[in-house]
Protein backbone atom coordinates (compact mmCIF):
# COMPACT_ATOMS: atom_id res chain seq x y z
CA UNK A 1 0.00 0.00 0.00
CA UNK A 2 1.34 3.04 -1.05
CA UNK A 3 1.58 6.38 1.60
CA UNK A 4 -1.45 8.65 1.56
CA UNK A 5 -0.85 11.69 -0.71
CA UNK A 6 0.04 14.47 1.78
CA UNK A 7 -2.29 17.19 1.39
CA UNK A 8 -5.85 15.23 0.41
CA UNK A 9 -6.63 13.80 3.97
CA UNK A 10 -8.95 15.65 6.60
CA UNK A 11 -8.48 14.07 9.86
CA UNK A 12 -10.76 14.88 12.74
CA UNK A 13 -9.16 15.62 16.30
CA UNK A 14 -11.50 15.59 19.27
CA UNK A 15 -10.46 17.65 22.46
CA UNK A 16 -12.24 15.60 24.97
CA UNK A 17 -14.78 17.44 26.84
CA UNK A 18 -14.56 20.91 25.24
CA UNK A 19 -18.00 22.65 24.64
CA UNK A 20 -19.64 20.21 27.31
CA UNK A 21 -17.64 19.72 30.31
CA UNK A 22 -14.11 20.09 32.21
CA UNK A 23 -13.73 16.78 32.84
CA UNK A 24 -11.71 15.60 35.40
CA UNK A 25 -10.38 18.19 38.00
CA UNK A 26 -7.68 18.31 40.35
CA UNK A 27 -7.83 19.96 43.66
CA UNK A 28 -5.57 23.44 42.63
CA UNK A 29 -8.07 24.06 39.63
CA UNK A 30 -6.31 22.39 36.46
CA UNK A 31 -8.83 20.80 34.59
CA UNK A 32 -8.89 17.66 31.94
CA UNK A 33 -10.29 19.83 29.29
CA UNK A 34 -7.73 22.59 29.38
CA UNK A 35 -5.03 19.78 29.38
CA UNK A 36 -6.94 18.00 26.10
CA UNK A 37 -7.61 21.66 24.46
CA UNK A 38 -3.76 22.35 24.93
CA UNK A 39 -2.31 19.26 23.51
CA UNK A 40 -5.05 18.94 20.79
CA UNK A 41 -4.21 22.66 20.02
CA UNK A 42 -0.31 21.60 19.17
CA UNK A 43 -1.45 18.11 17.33
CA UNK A 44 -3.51 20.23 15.00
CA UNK A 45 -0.89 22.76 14.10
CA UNK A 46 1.70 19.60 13.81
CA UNK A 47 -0.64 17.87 11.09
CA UNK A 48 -1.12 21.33 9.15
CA UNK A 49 2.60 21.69 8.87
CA UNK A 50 2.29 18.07 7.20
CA UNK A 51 0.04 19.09 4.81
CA UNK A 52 -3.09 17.70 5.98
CA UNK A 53 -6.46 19.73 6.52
CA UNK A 54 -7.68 19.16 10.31
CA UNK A 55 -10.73 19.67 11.65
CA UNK A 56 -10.65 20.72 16.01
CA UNK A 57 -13.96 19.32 17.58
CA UNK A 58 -15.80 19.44 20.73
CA UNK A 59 -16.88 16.56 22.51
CA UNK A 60 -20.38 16.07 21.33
CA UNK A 61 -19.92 18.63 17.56
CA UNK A 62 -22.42 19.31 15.31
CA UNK A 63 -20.05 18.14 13.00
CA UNK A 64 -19.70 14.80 14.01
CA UNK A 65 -22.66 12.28 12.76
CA UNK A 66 -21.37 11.02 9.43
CA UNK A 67 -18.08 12.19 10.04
CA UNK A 68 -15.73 11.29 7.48
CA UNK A 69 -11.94 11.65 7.15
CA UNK A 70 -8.71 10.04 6.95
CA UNK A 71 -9.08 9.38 10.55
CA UNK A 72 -10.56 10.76 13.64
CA UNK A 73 -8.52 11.03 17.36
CA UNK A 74 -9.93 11.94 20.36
CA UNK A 75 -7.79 13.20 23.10
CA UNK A 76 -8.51 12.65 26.98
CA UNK A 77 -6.77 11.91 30.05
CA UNK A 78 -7.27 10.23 32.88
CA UNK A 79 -7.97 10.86 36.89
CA UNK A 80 -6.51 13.85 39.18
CA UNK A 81 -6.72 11.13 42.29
CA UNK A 82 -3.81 9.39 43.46
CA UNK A 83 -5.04 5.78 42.92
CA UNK A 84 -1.58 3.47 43.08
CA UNK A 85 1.52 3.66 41.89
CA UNK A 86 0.89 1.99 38.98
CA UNK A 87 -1.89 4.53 37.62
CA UNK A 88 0.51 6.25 35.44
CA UNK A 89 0.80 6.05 31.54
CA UNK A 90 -1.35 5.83 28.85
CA UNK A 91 -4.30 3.99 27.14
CA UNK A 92 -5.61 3.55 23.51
CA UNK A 93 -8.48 2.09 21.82
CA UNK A 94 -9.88 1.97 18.28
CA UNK A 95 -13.60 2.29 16.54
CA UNK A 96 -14.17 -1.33 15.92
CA UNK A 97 -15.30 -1.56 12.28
CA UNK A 98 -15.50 -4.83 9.60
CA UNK A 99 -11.77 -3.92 8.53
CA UNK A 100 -9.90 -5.21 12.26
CA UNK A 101 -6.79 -4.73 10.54
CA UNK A 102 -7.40 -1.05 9.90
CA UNK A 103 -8.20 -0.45 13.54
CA UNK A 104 -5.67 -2.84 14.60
CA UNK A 105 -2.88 -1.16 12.72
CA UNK A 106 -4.26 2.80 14.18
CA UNK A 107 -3.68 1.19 17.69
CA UNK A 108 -0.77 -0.07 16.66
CA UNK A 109 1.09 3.41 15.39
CA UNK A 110 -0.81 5.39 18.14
CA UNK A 111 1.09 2.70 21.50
CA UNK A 112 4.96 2.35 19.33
CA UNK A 113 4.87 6.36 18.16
CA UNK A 114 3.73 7.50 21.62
CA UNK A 115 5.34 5.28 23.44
CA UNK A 116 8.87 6.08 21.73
CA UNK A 117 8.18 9.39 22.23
CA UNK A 118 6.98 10.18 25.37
CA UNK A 119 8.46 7.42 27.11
CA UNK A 120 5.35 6.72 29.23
CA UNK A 121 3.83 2.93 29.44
CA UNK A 122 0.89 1.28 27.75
CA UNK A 123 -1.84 -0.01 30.28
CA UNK A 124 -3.70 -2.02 28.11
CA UNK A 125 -5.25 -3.48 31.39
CA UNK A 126 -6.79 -0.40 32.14
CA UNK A 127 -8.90 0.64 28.83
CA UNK A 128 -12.26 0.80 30.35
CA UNK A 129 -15.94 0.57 28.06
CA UNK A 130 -16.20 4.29 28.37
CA UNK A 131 -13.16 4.30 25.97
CA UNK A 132 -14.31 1.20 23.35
CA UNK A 133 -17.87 1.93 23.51
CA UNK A 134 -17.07 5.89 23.31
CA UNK A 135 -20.09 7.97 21.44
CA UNK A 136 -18.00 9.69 18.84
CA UNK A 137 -17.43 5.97 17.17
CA UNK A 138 -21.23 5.01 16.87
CA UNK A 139 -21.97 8.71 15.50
CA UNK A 140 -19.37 8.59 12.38
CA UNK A 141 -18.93 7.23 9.01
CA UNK A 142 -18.53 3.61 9.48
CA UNK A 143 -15.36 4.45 6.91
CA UNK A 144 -13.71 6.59 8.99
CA UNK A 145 -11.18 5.29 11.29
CA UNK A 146 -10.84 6.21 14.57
CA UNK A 147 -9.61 5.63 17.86
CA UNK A 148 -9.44 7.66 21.27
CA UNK A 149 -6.21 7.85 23.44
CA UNK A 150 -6.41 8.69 27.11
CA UNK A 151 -2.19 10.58 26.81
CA UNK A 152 -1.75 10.06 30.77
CA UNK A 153 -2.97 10.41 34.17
CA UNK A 154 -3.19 14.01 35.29
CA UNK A 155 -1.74 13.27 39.08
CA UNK A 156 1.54 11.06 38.26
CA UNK A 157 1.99 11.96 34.59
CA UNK A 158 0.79 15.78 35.40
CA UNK A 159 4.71 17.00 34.52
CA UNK A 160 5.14 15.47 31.33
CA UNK A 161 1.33 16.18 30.32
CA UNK A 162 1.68 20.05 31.18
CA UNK A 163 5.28 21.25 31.38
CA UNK A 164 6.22 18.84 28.37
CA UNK A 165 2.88 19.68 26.54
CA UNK A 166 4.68 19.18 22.96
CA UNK A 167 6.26 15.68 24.02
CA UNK A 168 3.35 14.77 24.16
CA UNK A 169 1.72 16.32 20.64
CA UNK A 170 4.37 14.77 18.69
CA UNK A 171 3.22 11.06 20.38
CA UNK A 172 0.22 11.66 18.95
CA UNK A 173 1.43 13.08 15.74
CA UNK A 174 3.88 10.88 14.95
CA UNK A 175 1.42 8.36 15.54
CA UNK A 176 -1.31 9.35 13.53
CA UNK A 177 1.43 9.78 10.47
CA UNK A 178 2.65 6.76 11.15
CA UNK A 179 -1.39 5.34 10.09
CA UNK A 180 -1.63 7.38 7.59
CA UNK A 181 1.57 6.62 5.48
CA UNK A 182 0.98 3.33 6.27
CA UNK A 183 4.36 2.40 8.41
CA UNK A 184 5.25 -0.68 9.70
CA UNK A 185 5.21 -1.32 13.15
CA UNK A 186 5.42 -4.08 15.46
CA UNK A 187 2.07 -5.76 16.59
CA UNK A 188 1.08 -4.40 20.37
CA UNK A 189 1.75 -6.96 22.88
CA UNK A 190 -1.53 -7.20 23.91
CA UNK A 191 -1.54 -10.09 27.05
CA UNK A 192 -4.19 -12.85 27.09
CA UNK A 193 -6.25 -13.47 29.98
């Protein structure tokens, strides 16, 4: 498979919870949807310096029912709580549509790109239904890819996810791009029960 043509793509990036909630919020103020608007904010720019025309949406957009693009990405993150020592790093999962391999590869990019990147883990034990059964993936074009990535936990990742805002951006860019010109990547080491 040849690399899309850079240039003739929309993709659709969600900042989770903007124009219908703040999300999660810690005890000094900070709130999940600033975090999301910040880091969707620099993912956008990143994919318009690539060429590609990008579409910012709120969490529930007009814009969304029969959504189609290259791909659509929501961006959350997780809890302001101290839950364990372990509740740090990040979580991804795909629109389930008849082409697995499509969604399968997404995930893929999204957990090597990000993970290379940012250097935070993949806690594939802790996607939750809220993430694989998320609105935005009944409401758009069954054609249009798309996947939703919580980028950290806003109490142990908080540094990385605010002082280290563009770390984080280029994650997600690289791994979008990384779908999009169809790279190779390994498999994610997802462990059986």
């Amino acid at each position: 498979m040849t690399p899309t043509p850079v240039g003739t793509k929309r993709i659709g990036i969600i900042s989770g919870h903007k124009g219908n909630d703040s999300g999660a919020v810690c005890p000094d103020g900070l709130t999940e949807a600033s975090v999301n608007f910040k880091i969707a904010t620099i993912v956008v720019q990143n994919l318009i310096a690539h060429g590609y025309t990008v579409d910012l949406l709120d969490e529930f957009d007009d814009r969304l029912p029969g959504y189609q693009a290259a791909l659509l990405l929501s961006i959350h993150n997780d809890s302001c709580e101290y839950i364990n020592p372990e509740a740090t790093g990040f979580k991804v999962a795909a629109a389930q549509t008849p082409d697995s391999e499509t969604a399968s590869h997404l995930t893929d990019c999204l957990v090597d790109r990000y993970h290379k990147d940012t250097g935070l883990i993949f806690d594939y034990n802790a996607i939750t239904p809220a993430m694989t059964e998320y609105h935005a993936f009944d409401a758009i074009s069954s054609s249009t890819p798309a996947a939703i990535i919580e980028a950290g936990f806003l109490n142990l990742d908080r540094q990385i996810l605010t002082q280290h805002t563009d770390v984080i951006a280029k994650g997600i860019t690289d791994g979008l791009l990384c779908f999009l010109n169809n790279e190779t990547v390994q498999p994610t080491a997802i462990p059986t029960p």
